[in-house]
N, C-alpha and C. Protein backbone atom coordinates (compact mmCIF):
# COMPACT_ATOMS: atom_id res chain seq x y z
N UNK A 1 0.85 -1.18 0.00
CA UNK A 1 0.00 0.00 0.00
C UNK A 1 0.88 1.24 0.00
N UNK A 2 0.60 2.13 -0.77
CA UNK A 2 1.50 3.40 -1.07
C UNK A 2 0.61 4.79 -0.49
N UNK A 3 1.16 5.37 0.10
CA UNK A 3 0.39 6.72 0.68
C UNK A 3 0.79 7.71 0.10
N UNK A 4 0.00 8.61 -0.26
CA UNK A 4 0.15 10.42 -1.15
C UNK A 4 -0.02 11.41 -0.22
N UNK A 5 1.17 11.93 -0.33
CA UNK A 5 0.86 13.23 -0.03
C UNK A 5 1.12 14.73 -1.11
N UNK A 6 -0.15 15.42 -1.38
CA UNK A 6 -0.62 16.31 -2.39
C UNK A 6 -0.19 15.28 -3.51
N UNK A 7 0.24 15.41 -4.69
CA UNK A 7 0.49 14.71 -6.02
C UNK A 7 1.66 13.66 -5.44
N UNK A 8 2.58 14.05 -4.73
CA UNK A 8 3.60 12.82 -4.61
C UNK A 8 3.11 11.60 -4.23
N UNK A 9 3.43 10.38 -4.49
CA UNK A 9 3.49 9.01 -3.92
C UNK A 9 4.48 8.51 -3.92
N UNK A 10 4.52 8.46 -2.01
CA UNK A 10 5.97 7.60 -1.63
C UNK A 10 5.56 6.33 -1.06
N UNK A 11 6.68 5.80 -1.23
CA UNK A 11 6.12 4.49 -0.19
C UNK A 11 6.41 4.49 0.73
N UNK A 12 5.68 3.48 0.93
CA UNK A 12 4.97 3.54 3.01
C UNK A 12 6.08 3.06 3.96
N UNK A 13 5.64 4.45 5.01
CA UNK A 13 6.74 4.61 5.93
C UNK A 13 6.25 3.93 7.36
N UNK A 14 7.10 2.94 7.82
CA UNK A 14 6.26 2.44 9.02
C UNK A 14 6.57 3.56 10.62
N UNK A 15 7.46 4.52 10.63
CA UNK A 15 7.21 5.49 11.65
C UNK A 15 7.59 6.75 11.18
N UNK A 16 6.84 7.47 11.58
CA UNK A 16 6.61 9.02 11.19
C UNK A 16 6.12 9.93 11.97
N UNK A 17 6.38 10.95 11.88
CA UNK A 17 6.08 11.94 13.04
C UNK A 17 5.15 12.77 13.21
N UNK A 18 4.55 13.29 14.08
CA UNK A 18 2.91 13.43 14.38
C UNK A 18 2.61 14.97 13.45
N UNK A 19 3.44 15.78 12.56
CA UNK A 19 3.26 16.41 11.57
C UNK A 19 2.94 15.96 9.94
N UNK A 20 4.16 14.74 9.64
CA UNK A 20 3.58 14.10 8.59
C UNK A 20 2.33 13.14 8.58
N UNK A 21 2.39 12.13 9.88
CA UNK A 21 1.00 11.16 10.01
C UNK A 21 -0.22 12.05 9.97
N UNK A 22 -0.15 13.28 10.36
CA UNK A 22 -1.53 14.08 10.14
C UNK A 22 -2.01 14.95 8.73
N UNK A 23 -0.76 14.65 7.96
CA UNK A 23 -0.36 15.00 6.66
C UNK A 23 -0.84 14.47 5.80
N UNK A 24 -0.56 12.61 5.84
CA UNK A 24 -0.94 11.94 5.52
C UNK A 24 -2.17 11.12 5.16
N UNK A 25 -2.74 11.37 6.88
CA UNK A 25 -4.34 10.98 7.01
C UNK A 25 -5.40 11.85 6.80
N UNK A 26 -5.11 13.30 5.94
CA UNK A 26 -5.21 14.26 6.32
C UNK A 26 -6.71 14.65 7.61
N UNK A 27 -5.79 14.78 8.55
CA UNK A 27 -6.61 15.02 9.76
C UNK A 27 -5.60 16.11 10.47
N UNK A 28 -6.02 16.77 11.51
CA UNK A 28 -5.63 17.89 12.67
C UNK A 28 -4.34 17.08 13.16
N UNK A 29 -3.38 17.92 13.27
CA UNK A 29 -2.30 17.46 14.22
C UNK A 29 -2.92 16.53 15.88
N UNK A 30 -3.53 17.40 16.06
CA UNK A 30 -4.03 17.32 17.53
C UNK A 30 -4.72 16.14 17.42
N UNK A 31 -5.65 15.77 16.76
CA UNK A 31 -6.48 14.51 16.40
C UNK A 31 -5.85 12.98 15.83
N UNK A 32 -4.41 13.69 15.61
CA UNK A 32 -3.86 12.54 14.93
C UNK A 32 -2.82 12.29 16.18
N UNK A 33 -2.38 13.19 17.05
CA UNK A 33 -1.84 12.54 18.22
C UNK A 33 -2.28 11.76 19.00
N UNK A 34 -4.00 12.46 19.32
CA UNK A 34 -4.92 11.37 20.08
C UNK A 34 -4.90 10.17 19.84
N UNK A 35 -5.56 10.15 18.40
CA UNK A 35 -5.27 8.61 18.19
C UNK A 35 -4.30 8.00 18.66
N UNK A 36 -3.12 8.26 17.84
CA UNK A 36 -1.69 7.48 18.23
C UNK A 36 -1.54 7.33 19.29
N UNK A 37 -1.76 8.12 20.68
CA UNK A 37 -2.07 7.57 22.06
C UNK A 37 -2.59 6.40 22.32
N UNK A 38 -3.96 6.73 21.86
CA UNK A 38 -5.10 5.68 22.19
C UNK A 38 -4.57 4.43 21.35
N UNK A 39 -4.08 4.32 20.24
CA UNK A 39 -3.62 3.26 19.79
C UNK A 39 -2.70 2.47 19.99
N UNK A 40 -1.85 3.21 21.44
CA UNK A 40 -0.33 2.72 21.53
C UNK A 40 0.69 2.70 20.78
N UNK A 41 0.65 3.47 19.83
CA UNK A 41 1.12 3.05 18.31
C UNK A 41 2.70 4.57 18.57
N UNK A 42 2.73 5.05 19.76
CA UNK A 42 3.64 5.86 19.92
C UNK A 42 5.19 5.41 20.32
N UNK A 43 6.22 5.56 20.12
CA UNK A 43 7.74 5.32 20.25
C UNK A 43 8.72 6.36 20.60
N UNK A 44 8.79 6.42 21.67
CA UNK A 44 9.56 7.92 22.13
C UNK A 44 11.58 7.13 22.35
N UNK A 45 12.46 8.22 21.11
CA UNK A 45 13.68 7.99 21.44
C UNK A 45 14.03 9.73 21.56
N UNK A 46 14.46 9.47 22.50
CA UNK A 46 15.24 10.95 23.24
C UNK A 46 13.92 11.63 23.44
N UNK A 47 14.43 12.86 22.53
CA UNK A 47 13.22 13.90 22.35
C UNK A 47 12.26 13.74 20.96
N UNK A 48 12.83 12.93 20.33
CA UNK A 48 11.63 12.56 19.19
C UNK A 48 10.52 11.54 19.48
N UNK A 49 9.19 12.20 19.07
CA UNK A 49 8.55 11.01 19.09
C UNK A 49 8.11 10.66 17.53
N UNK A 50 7.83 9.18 17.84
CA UNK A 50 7.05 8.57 16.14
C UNK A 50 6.19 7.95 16.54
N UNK A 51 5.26 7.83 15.52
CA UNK A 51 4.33 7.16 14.98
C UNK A 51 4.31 5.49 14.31
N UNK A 52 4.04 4.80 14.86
CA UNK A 52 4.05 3.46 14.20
C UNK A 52 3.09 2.96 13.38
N UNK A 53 3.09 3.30 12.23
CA UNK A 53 1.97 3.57 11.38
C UNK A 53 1.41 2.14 11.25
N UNK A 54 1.87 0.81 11.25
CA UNK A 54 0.91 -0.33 11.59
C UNK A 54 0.27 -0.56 12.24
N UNK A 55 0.92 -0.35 13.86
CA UNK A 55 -0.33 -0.58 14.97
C UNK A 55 -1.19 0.85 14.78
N UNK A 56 -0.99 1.80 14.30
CA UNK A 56 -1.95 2.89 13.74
C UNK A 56 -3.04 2.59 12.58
N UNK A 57 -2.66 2.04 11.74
CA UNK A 57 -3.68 1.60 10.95
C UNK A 57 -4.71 0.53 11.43
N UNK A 58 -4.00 -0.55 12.44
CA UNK A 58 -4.79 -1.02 12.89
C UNK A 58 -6.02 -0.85 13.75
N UNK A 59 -5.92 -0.14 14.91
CA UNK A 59 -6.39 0.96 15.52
C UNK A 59 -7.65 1.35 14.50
N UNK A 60 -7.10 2.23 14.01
CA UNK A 60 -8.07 2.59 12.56
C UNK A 60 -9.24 1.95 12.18
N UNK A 61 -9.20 0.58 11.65
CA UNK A 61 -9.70 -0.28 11.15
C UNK A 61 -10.95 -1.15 12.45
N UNK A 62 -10.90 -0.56 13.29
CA UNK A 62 -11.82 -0.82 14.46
C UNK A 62 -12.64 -0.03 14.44
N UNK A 63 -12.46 1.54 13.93
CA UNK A 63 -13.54 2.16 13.43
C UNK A 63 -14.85 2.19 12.71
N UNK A 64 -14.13 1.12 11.54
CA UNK A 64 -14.75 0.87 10.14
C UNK A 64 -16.35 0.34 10.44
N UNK A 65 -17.54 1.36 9.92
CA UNK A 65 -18.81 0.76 9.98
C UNK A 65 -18.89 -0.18 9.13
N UNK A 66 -19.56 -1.42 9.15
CA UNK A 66 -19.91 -2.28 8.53
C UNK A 66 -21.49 -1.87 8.28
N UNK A 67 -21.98 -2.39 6.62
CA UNK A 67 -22.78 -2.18 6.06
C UNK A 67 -23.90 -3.38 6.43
């Protein structure tokens, strides 16, 4: 699975930081940290934090209404 951001398509990054993941999904910074909380899907080295965009997508996918 390949993710876009505006016209580019790069391929998929499994951690990323809570400016691009909200970039990406396009959603609010702030909304896209929540999640990543609530999902556990966070990885703190030093002063950076990332995003673990698998257990994030997964997370995600608990959302999904079924028809």
């Amino acid at each position: 699975m390949q993710r876009t951001t505006n016209t580019t398509v790069v391929a998929k990054k499994r951690l990323v930081r809570y400016n691009e993941g909200a970039q990406m999904y396009s959603i609010g910074r702030n909304k896209f940290q929540q999640l990543a909380k609530d999902a556990h899907a966070i990885l703190k080295i030093g002063r950076i934090v990332l995003v673990d965009l698998d257990i994030f997508d997964k997370y995600l996918e608990t959302f999904r209404v079924e028809r």
